[in-house]
C-alpha atoms as a PDB file:
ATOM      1  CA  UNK A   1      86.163  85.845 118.026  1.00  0.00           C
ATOM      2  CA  UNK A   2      87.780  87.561 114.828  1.00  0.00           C
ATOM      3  CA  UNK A   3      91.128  89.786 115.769  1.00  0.00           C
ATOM      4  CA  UNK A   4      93.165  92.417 114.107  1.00  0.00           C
ATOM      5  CA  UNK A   5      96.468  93.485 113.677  1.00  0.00           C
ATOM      6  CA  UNK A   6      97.467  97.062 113.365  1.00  0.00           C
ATOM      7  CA  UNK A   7     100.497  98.020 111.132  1.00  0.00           C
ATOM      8  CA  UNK A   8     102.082 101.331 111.897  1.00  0.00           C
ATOM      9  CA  UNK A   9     103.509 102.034 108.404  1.00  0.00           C
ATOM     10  CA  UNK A  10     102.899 105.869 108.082  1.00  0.00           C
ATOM     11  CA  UNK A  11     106.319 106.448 108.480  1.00  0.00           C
ATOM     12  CA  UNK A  12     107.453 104.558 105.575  1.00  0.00           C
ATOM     13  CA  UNK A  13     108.722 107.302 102.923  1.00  0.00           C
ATOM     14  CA  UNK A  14     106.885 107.856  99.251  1.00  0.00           C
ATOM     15  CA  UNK A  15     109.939 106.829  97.333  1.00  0.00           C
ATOM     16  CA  UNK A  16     110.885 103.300  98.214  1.00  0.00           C
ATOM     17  CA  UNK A  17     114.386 102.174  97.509  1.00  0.00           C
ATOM     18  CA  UNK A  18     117.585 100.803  99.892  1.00  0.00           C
ATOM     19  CA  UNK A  19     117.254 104.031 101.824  1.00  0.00           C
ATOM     20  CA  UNK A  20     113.944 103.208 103.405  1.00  0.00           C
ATOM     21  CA  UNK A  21     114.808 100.753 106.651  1.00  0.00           C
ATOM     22  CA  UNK A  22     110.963  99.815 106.761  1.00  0.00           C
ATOM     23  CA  UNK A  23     111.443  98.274 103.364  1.00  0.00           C
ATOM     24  CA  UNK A  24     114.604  96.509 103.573  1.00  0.00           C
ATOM     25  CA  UNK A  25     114.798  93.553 101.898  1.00  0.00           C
ATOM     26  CA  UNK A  26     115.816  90.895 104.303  1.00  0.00           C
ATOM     27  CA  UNK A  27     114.540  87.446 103.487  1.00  0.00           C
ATOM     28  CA  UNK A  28     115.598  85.287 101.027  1.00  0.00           C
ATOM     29  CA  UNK A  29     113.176  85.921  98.333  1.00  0.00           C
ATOM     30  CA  UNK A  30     113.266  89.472  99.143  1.00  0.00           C
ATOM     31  CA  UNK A  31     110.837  89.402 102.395  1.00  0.00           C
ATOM     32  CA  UNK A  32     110.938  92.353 104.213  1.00  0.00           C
ATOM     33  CA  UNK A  33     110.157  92.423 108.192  1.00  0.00           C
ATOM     34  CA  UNK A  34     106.571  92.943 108.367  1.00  0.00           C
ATOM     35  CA  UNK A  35     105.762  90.012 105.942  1.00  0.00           C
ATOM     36  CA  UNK A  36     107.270  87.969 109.301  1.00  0.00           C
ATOM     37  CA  UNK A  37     105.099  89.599 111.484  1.00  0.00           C
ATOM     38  CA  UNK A  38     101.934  88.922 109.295  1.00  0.00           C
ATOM     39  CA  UNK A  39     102.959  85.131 109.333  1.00  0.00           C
ATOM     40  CA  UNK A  40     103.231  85.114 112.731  1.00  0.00           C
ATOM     41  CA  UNK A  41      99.882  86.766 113.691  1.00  0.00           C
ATOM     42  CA  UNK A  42      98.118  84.814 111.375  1.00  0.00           C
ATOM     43  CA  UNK A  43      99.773  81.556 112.972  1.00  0.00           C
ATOM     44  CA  UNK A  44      99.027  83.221 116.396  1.00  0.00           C
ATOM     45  CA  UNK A  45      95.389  83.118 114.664  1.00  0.00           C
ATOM     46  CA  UNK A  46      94.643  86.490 113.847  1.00  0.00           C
ATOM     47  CA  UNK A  47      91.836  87.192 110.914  1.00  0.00           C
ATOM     48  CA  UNK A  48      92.577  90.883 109.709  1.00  0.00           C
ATOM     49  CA  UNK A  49      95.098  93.061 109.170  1.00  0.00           C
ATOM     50  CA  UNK A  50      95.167  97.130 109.074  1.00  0.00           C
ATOM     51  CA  UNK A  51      97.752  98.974 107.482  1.00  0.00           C
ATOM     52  CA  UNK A  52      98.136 102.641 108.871  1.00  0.00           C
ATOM     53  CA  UNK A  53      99.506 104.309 105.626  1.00  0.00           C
ATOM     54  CA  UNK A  54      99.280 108.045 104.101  1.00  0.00           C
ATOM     55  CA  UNK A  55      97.459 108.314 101.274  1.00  0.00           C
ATOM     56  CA  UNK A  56     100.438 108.979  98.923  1.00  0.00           C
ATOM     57  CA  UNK A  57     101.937 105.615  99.247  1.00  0.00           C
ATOM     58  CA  UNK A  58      98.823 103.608  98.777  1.00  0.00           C
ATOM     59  CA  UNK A  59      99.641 102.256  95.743  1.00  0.00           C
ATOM     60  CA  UNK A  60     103.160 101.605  95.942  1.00  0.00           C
ATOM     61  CA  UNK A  61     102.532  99.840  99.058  1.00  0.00           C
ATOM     62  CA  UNK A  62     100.219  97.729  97.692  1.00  0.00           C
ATOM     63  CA  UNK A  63     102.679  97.167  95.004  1.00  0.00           C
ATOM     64  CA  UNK A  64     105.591  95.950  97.966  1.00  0.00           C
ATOM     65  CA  UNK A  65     103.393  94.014 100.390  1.00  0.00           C
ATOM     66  CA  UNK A  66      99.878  94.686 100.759  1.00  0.00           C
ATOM     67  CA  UNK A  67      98.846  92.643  97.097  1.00  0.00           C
ATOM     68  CA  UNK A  68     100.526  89.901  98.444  1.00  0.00           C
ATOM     69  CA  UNK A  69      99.505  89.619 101.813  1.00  0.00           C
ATOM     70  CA  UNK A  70      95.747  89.589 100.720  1.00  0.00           C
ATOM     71  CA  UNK A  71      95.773  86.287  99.536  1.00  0.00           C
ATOM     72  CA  UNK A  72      96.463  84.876 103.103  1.00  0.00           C
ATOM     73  CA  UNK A  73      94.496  87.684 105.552  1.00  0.00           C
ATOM     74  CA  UNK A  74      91.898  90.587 105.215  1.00  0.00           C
ATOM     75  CA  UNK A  75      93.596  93.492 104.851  1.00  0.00           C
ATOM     76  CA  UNK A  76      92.466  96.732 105.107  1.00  0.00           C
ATOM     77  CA  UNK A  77      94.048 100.580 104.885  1.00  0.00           C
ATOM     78  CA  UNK A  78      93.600 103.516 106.936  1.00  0.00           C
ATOM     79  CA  UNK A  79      95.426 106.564 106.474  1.00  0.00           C
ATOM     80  CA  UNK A  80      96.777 108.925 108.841  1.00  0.00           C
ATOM     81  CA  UNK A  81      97.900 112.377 107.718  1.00  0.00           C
ATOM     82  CA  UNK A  82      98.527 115.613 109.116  1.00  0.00           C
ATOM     83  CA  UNK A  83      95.286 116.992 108.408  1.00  0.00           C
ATOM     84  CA  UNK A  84      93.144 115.309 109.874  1.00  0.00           C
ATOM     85  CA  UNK A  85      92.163 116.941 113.451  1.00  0.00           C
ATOM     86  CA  UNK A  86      89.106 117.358 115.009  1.00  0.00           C
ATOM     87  CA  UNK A  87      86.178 120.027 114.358  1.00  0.00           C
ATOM     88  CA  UNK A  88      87.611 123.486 116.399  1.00  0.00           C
ATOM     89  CA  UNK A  89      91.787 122.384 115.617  1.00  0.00           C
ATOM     90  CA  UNK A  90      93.712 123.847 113.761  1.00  0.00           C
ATOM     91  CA  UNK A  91      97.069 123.013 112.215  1.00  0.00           C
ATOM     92  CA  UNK A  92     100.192 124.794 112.796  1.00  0.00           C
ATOM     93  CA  UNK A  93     101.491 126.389 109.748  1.00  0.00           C
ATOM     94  CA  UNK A  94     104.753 124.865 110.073  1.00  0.00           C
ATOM     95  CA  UNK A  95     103.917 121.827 111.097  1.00  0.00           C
ATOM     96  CA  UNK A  96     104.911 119.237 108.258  1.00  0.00           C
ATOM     97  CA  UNK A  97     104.149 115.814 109.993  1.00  0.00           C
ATOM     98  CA  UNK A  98     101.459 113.724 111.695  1.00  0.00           C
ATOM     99  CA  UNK A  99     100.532 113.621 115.343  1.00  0.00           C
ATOM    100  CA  UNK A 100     102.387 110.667 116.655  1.00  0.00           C
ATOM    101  CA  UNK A 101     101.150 107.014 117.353  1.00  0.00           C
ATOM    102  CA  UNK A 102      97.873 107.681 119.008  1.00  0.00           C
ATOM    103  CA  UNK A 103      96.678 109.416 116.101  1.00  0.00           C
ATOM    104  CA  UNK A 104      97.551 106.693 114.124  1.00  0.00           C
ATOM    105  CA  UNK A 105      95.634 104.331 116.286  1.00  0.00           C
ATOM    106  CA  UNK A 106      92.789 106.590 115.872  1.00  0.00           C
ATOM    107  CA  UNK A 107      92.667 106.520 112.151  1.00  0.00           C
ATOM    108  CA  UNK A 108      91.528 103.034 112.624  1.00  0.00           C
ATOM    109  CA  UNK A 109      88.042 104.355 114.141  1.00  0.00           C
ATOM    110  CA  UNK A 110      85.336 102.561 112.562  1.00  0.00           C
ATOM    111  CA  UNK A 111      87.256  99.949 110.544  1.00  0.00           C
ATOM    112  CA  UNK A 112      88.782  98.063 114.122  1.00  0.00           C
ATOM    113  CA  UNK A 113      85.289  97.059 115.839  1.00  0.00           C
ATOM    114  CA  UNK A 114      87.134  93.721 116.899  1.00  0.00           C
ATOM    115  CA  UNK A 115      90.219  93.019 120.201  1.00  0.00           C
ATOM    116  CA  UNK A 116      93.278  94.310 118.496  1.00  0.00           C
ATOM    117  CA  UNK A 117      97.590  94.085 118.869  1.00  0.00           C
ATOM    118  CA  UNK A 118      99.354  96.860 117.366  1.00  0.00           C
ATOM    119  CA  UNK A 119     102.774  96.659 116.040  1.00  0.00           C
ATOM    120  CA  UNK A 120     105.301  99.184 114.220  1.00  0.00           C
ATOM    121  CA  UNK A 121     106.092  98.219 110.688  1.00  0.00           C
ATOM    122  CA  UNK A 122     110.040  98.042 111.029  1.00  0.00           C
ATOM    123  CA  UNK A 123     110.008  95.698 113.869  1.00  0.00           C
ATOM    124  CA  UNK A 124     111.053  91.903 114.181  1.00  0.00           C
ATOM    125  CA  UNK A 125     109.257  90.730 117.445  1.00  0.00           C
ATOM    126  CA  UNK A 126     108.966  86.790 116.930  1.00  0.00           C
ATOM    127  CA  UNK A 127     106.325  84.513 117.299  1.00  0.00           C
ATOM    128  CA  UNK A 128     106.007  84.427 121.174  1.00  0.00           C
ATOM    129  CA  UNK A 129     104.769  88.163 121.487  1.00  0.00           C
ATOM    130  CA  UNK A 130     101.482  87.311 118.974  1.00  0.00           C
ATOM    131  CA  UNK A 131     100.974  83.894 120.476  1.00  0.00           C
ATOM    132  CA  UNK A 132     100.674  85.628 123.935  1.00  0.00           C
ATOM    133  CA  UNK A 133      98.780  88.981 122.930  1.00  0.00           C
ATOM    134  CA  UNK A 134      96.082  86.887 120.833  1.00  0.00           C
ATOM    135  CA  UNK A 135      95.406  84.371 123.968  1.00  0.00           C
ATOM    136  CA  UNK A 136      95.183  87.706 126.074  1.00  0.00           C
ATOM    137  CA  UNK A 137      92.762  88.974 123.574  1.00  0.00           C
ATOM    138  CA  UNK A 138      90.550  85.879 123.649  1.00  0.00           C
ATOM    139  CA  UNK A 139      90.146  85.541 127.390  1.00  0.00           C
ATOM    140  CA  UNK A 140      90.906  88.827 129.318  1.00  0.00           C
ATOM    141  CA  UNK A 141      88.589  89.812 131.656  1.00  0.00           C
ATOM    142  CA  UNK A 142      87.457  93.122 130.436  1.00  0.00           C
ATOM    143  CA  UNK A 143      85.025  93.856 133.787  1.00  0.00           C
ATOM    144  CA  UNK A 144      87.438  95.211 135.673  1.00  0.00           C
ATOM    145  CA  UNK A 145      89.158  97.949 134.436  1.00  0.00           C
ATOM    146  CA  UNK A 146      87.654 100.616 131.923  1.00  0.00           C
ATOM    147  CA  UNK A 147      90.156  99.731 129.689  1.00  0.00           C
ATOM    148  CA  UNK A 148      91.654  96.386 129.508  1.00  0.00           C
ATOM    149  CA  UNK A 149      95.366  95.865 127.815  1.00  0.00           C
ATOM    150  CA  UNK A 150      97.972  94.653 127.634  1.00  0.00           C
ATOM    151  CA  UNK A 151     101.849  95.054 125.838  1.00  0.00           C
ATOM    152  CA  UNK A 152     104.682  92.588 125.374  1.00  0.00           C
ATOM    153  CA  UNK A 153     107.372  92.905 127.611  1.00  0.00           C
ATOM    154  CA  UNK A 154     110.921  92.129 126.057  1.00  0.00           C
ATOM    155  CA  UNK A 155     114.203  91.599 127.849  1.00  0.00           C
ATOM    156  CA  UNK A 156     116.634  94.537 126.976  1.00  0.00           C
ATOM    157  CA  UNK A 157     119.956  92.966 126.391  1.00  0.00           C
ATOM    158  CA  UNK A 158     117.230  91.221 123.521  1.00  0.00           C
ATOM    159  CA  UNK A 159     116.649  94.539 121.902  1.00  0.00           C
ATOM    160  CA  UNK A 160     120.182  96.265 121.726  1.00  0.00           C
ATOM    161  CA  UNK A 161     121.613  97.369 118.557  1.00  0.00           C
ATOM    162  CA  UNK A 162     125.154  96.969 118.006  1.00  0.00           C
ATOM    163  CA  UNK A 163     125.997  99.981 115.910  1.00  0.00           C
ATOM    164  CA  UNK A 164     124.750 102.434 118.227  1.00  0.00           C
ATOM    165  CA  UNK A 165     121.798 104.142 120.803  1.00  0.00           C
ATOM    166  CA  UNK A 166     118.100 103.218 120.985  1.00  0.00           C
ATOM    167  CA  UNK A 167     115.213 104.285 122.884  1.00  0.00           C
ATOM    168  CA  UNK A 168     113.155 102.057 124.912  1.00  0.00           C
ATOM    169  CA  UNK A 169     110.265 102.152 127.265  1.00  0.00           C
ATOM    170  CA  UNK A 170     111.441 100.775 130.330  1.00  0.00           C
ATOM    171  CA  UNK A 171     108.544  99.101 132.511  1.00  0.00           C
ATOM    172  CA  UNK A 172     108.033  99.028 135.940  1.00  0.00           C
ATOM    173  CA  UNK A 173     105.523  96.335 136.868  1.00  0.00           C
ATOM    174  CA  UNK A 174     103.603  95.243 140.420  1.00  0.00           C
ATOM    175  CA  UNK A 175     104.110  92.294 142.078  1.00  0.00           C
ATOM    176  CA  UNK A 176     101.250  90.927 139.350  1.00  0.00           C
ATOM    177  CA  UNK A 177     103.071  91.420 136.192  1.00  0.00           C
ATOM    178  CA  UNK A 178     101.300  94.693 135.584  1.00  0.00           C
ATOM    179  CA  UNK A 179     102.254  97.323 134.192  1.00  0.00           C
ATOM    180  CA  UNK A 180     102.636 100.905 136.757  1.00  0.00           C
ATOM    181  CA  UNK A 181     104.573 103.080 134.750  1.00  0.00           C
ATOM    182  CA  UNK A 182     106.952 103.414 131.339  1.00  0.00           C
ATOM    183  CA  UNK A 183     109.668 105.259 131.677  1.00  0.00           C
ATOM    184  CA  UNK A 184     110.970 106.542 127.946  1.00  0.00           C
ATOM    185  CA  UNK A 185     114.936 106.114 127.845  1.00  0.00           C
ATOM    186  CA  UNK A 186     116.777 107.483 125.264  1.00  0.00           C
ATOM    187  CA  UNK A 187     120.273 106.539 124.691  1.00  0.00           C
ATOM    188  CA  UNK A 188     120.722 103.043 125.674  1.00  0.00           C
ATOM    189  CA  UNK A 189     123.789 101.578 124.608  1.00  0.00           C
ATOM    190  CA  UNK A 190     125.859  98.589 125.428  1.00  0.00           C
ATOM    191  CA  UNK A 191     129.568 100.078 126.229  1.00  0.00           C
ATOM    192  CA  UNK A 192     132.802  98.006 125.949  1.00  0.00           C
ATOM    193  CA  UNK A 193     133.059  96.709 129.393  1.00  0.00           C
ATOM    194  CA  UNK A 194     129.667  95.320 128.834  1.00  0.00           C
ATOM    195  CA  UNK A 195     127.880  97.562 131.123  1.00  0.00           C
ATOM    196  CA  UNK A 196     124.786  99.551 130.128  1.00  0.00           C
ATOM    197  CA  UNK A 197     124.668 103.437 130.028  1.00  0.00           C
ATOM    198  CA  UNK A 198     121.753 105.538 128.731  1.00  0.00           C
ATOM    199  CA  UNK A 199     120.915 109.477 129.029  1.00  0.00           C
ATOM    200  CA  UNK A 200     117.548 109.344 130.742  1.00  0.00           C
ATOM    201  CA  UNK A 201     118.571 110.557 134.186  1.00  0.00           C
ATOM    202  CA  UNK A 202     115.123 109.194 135.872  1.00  0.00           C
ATOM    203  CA  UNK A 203     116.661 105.400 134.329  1.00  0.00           C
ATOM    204  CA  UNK A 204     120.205 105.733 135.295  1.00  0.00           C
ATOM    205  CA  UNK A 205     119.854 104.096 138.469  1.00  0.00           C
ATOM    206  CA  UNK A 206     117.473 101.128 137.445  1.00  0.00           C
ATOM    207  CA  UNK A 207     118.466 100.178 133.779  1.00  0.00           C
ATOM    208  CA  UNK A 208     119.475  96.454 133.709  1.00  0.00           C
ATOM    209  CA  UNK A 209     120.236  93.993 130.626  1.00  0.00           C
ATOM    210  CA  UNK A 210     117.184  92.420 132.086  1.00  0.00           C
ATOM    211  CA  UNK A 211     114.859  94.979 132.948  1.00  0.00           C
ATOM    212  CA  UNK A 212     111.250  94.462 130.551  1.00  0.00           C
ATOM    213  CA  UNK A 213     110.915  97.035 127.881  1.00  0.00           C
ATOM    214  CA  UNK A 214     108.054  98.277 125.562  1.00  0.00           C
ATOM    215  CA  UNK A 215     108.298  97.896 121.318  1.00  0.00           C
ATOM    216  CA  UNK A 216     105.160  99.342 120.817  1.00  0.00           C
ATOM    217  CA  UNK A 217     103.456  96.081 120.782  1.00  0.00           C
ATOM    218  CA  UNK A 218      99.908  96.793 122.548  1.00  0.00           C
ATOM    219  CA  UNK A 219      96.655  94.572 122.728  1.00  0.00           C
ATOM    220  CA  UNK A 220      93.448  96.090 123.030  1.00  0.00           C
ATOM    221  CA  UNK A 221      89.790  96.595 122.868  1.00  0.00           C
ATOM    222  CA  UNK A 222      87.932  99.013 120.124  1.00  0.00           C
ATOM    223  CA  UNK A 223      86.451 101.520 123.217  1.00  0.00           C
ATOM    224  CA  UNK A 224      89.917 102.484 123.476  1.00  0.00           C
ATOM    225  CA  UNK A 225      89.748 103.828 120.194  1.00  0.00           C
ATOM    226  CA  UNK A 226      87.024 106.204 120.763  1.00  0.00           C
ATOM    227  CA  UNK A 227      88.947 107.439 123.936  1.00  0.00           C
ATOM    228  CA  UNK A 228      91.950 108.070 121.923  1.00  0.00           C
ATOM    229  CA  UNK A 229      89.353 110.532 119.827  1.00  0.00           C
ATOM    230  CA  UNK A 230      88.246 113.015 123.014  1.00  0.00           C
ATOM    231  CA  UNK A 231      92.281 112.502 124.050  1.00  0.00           C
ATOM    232  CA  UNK A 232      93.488 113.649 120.461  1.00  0.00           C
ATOM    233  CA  UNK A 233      91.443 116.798 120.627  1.00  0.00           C
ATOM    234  CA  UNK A 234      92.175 117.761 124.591  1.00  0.00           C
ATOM    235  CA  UNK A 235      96.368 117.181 123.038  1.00  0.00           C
ATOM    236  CA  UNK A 236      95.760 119.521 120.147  1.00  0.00           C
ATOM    237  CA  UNK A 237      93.772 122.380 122.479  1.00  0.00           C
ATOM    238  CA  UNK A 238      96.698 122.162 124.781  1.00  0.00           C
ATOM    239  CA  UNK A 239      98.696 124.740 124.792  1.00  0.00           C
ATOM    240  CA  UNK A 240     101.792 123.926 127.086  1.00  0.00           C
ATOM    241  CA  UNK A 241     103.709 121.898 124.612  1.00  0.00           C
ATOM    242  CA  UNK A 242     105.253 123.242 121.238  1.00  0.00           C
ATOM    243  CA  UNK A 243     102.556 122.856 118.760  1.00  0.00           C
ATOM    244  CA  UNK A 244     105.608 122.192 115.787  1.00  0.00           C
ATOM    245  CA  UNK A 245     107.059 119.090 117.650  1.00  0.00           C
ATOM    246  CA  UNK A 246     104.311 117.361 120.284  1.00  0.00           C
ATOM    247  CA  UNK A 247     103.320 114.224 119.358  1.00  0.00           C
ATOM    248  CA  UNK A 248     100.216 111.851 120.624  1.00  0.00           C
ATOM    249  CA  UNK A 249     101.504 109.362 121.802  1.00  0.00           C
ATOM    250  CA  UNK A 250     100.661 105.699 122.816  1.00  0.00           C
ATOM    251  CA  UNK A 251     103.014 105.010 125.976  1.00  0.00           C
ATOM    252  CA  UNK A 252     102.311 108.622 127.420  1.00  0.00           C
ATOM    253  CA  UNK A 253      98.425 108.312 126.543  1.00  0.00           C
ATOM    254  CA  UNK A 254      98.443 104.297 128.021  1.00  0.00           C
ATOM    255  CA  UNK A 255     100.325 105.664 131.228  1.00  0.00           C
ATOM    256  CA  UNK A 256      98.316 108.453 131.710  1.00  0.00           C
ATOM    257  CA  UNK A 257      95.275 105.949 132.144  1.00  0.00           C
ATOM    258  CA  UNK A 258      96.820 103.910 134.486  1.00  0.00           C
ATOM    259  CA  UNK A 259      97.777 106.755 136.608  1.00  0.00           C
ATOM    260  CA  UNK A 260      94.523 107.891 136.784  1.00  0.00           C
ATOM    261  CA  UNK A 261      93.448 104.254 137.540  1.00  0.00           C
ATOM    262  CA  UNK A 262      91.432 103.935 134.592  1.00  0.00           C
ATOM    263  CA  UNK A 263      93.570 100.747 132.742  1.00  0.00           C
ATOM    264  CA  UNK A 264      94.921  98.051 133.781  1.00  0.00           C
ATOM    265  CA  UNK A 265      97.725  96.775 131.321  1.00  0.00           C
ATOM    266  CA  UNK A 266      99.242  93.208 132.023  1.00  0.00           C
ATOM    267  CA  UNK A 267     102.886  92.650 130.863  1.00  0.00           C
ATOM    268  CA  UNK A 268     102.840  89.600 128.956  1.00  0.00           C
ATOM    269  CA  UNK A 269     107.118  88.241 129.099  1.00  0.00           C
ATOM    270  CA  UNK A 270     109.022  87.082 125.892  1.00  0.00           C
ATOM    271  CA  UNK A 271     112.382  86.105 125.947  1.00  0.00           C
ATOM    272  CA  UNK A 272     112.539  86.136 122.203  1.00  0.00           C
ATOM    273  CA  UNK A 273     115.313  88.769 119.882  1.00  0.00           C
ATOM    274  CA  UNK A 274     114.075  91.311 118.890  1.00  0.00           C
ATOM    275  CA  UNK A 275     115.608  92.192 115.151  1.00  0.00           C
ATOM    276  CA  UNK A 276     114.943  95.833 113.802  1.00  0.00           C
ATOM    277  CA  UNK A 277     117.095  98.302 110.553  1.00  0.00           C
ATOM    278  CA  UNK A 278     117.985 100.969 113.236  1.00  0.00           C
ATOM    279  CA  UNK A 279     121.093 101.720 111.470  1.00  0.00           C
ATOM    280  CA  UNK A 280     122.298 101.037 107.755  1.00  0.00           C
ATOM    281  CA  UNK A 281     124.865  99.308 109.266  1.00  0.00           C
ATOM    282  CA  UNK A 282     122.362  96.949 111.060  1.00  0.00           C
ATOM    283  CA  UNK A 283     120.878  95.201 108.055  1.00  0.00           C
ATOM    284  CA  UNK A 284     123.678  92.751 107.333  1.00  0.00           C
ATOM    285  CA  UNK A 285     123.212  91.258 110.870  1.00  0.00           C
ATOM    286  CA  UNK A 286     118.931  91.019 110.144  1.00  0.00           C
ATOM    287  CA  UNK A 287     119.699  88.840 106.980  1.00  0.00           C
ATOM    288  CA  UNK A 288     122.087  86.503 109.640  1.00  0.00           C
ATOM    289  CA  UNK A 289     119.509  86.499 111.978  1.00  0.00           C
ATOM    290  CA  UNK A 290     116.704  85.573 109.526  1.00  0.00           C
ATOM    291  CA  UNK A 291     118.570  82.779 107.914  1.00  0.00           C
ATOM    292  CA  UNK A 292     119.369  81.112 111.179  1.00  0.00           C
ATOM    293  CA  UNK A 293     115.691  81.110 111.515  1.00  0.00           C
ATOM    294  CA  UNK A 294     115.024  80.161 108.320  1.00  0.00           C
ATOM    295  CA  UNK A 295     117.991  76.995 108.745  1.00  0.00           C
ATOM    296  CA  UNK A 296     116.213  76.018 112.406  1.00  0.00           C
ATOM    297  CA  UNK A 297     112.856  75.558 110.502  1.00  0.00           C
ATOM    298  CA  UNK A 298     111.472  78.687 112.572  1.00  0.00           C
ATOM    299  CA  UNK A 299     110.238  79.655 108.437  1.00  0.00           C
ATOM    300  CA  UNK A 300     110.336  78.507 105.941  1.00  0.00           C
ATOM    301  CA  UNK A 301     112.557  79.532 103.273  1.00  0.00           C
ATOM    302  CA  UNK A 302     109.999  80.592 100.403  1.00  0.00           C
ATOM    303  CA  UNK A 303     107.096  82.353 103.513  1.00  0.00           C
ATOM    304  CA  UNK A 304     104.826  82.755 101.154  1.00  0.00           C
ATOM    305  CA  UNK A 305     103.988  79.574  98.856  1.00  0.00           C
END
């Protein structure tokens, strides 16, 4: 059964240079992090992979990653911009950016017709996480949920940054290992006294260094891109949110399905580190990180040969 990755790059900016994080240089013949995470899916065994780009960084990315990469996978670009909404939507005249994660799953429509993962493009998430979402993808049962899924579930003292907050999606499973709800905390941070704090009040009372969180890694089957379609245009007609600022999201739309009972999303546990450019400041400890990886024969030190 052939299998695709998703690549969530739309964020990457149109000049590249040491300002953009997504682009970082981090390996020792100037990697960056998703050219890890294409060697690991295509380890894990995955056949294609689908960069979500805007259309005015085509070519440069191309020129960074994407000429590269197509000697060793199928690769394939989709482009998600701001204007494109559904027939009957309009766009907010000062709105300046795209609609958020689902509606860069949704660009995908008609180019994904295989069991997907989806990843972000800035993200370090090791070779457990695509190991375990590719086996779910081969043998999930798909009869008994409308839409089968699931996401990989990291430890949180595994996905901290040491120069400041992040956000995480913490996850509260059932007894099965399934997923029931994500809660979206903002603030998490590590203080002195090595206890954790966060400004999410709904998390204050449960947030533990090893509580499972969400990186917006996702498995799952092309139906659920045509539901994101009707979903995108119900979000845009909805008029309760701030037009300017809502975003379609993929842990809001993925919880909202199995509230109503309608997914069923199985946690699948990695205890690997999670390595990401959050802050400027965090890039010197990525290269560390990398090259102990590289020095344990986790890579090898020229990825690409």
């Amino acid at each position: 059964m052939k299998t695709t990755l998703i690549i969530m790059a739309a964020g990457i900016g149109s000049r590249y240079g040491k300002g953009i994080k997504q682009l970082a240089k981090i390996g020792p013949n100037d990697e960056i992090l998703m050219d890890y995470s294409i060697y690991d899916a295509i380890e894990a065994g995955f056949d294609k992979v689908v960069f979500i780009i805007r259309k005015d960084i085509e070519e440069e990315f191309k020129e960074v990653i994407g000429n590269r990469i197509k000697k060793y996978i199928e690769v394939e670009y989709v482009f998600q911009e701001l204007k494109n909404v559904p027939e009957g939507c309009t766009i907010p005249a000062n709105r300046h950016k795209p609609w958020g994660t689902g509606q860069a799953i949704l660009a995908c429509k008609g180019i994904v017709n295989e069991p997907f993962a989806i990843i972000n493009a800035d993200d370090y998430y090791g070779k457990i996480a695509f190991q375990k979402l590719h086996d779910f993808l081969l043998t999930a049962d798909t009869s008994k949920a409308e839409f089968t899924m699931a996401m990989a579930g990291f430890i949180l003292k595994n996905t901290l940054s040491d120069n400041g907050t992040v956000t995480r999606g913490i996850c509260i499973e059932n007894d099965e290992g399934y997923l029931t709800k994500v809660i979206e905390t903002k603030g998490i941070i590590m203080n002195k006294d090595g206890q954790l704090d966060c400004e999410t009040r709904e998390s204050k009372d449960i947030i533990d260094p090893d509580n499972r969180v969400s990186m917006n890694m996702w498995a799952g089957f092309p139906h659920f891109i045509d539901y994101l379609e009707d979903g995108f245009k119900a979000f845009l007609m909805d008029d309760t949110e701030n037009p300017i600022t809502k975003e379609y999201l993929l842990p809001i739309i993925v919880d909202q399905l199995i509230q109503e009972k309608r997914a069923s999303v199985k946690v699948l546990q990695t205890t690997d580190c999670w390595f990401g450019v959050t802050y400027p400041e965090d890039k010197e400890l990525v290269v560390k990180a990398m090259k102990n990886l590289i020095d344990q024969g986790v890579y090898p030190e020229k990825l690409w040969k």
